[in-house]
C-alpha atoms as a PDB file:
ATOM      1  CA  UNK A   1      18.188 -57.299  -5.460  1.00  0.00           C
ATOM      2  CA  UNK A   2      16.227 -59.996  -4.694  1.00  0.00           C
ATOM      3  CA  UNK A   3      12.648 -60.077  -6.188  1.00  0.00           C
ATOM      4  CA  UNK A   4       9.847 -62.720  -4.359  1.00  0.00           C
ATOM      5  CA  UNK A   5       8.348 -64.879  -7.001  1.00  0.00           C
ATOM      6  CA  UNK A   6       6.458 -67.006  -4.853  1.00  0.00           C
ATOM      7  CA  UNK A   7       5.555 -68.455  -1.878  1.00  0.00           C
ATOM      8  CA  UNK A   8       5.205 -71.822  -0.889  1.00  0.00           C
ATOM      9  CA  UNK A   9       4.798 -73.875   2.249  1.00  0.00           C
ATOM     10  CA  UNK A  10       7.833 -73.050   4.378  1.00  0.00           C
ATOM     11  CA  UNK A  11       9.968 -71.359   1.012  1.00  0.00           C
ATOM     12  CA  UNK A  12      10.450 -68.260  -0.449  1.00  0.00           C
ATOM     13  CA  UNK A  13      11.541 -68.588  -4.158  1.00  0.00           C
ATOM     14  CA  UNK A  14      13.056 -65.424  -5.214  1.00  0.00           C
ATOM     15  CA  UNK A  15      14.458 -64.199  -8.078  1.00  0.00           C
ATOM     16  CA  UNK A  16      17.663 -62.655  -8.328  1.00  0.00           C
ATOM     17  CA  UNK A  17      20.173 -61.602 -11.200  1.00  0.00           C
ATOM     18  CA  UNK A  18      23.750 -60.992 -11.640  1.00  0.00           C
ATOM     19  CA  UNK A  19      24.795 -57.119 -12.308  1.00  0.00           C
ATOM     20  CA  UNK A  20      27.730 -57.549 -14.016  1.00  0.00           C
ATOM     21  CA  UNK A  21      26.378 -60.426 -16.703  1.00  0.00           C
ATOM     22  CA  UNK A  22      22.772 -60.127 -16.221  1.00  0.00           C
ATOM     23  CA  UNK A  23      21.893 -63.248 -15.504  1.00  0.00           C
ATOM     24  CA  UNK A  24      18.643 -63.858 -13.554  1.00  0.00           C
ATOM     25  CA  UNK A  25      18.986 -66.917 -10.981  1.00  0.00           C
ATOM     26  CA  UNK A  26      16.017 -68.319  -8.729  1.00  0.00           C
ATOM     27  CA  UNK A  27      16.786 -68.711  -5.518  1.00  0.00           C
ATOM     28  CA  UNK A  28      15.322 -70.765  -2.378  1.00  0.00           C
ATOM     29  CA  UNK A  29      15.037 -68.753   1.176  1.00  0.00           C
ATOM     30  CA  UNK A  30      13.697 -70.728   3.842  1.00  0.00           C
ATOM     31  CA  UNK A  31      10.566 -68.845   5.473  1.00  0.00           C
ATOM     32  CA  UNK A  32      11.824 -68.553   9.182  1.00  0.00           C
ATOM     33  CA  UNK A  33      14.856 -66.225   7.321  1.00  0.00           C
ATOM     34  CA  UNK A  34      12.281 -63.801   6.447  1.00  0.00           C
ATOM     35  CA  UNK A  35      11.443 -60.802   9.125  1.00  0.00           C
ATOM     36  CA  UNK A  36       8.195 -59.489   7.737  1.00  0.00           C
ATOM     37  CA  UNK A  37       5.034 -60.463   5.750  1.00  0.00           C
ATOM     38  CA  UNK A  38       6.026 -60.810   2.400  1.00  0.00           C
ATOM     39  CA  UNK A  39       4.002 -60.496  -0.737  1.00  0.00           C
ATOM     40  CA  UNK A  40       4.634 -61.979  -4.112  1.00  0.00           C
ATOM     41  CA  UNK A  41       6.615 -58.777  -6.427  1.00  0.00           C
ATOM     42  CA  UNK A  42       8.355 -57.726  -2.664  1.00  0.00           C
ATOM     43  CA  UNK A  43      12.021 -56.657  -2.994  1.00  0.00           C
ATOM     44  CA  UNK A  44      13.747 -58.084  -0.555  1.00  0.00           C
ATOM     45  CA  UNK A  45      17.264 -57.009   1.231  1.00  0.00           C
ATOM     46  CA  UNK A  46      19.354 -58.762   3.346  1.00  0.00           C
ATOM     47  CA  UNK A  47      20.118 -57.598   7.432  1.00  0.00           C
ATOM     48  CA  UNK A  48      21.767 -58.792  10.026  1.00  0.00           C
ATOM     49  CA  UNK A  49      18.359 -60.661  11.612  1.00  0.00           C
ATOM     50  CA  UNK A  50      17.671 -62.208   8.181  1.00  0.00           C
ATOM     51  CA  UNK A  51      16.105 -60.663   4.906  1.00  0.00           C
ATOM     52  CA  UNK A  52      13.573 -58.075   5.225  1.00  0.00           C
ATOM     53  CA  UNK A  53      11.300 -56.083   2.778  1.00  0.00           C
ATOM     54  CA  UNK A  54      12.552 -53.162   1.389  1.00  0.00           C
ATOM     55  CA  UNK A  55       9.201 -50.955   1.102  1.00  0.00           C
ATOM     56  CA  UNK A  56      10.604 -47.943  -0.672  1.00  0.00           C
ATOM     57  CA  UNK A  57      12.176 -50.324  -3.274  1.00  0.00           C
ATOM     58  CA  UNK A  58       9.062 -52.326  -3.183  1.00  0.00           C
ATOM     59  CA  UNK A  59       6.975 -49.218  -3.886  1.00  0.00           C
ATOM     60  CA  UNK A  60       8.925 -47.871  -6.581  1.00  0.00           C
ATOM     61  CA  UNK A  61       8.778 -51.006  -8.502  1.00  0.00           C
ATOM     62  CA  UNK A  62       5.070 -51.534  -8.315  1.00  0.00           C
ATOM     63  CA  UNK A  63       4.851 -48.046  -9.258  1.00  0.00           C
ATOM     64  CA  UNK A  64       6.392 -48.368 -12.375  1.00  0.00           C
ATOM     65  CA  UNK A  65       5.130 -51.787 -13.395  1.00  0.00           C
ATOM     66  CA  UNK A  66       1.435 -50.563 -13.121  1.00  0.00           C
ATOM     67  CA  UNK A  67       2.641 -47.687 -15.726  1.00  0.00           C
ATOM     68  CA  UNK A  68       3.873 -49.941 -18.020  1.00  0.00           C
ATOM     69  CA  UNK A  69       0.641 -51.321 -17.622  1.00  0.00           C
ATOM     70  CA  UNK A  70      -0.818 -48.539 -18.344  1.00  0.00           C
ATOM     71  CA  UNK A  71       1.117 -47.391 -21.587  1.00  0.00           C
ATOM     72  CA  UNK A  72       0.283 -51.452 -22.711  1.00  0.00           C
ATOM     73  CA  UNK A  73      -3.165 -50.573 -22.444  1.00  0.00           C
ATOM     74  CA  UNK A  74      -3.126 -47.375 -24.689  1.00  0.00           C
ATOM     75  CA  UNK A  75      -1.671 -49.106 -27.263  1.00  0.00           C
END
């Protein structure tokens, strides 16, 4: 899964990790690979075109980081 941490100029820096160990890698995609607009916290997958946003993935994450959010704030 690959998780957009920013955007710069003509980059996408993305973050990505490693199932099996865990470890979480940034990565550099150059902005002409990328098919749609892209917001910062986008998941991003791979096609045949390039890398395009996954909305349901996208969706489902934002969903549950605003409830963890949430529960922070109760506390």
């Amino acid at each position: 899964m690959l998780v957009v941490d920013r955007i710069e100029e003509d980059t996408i820096i993305v973050e990505s990790s490693n199932p099996a160990t865990g470890e979480v890698m940034m990565q550099k995609i150059p902005r002409t690979w990328i098919l749609d607009e892209i917001h910062e916290g986008d998941i991003l997958c791979k096609t045949s075109e390039g890398y395009a946003v996954d909305e349901a993935e996208t969706k489902k994450r934002r969903a549950q980081n605003a409830q963890r959010l949430r529960q922070l704030q109760m506390e």
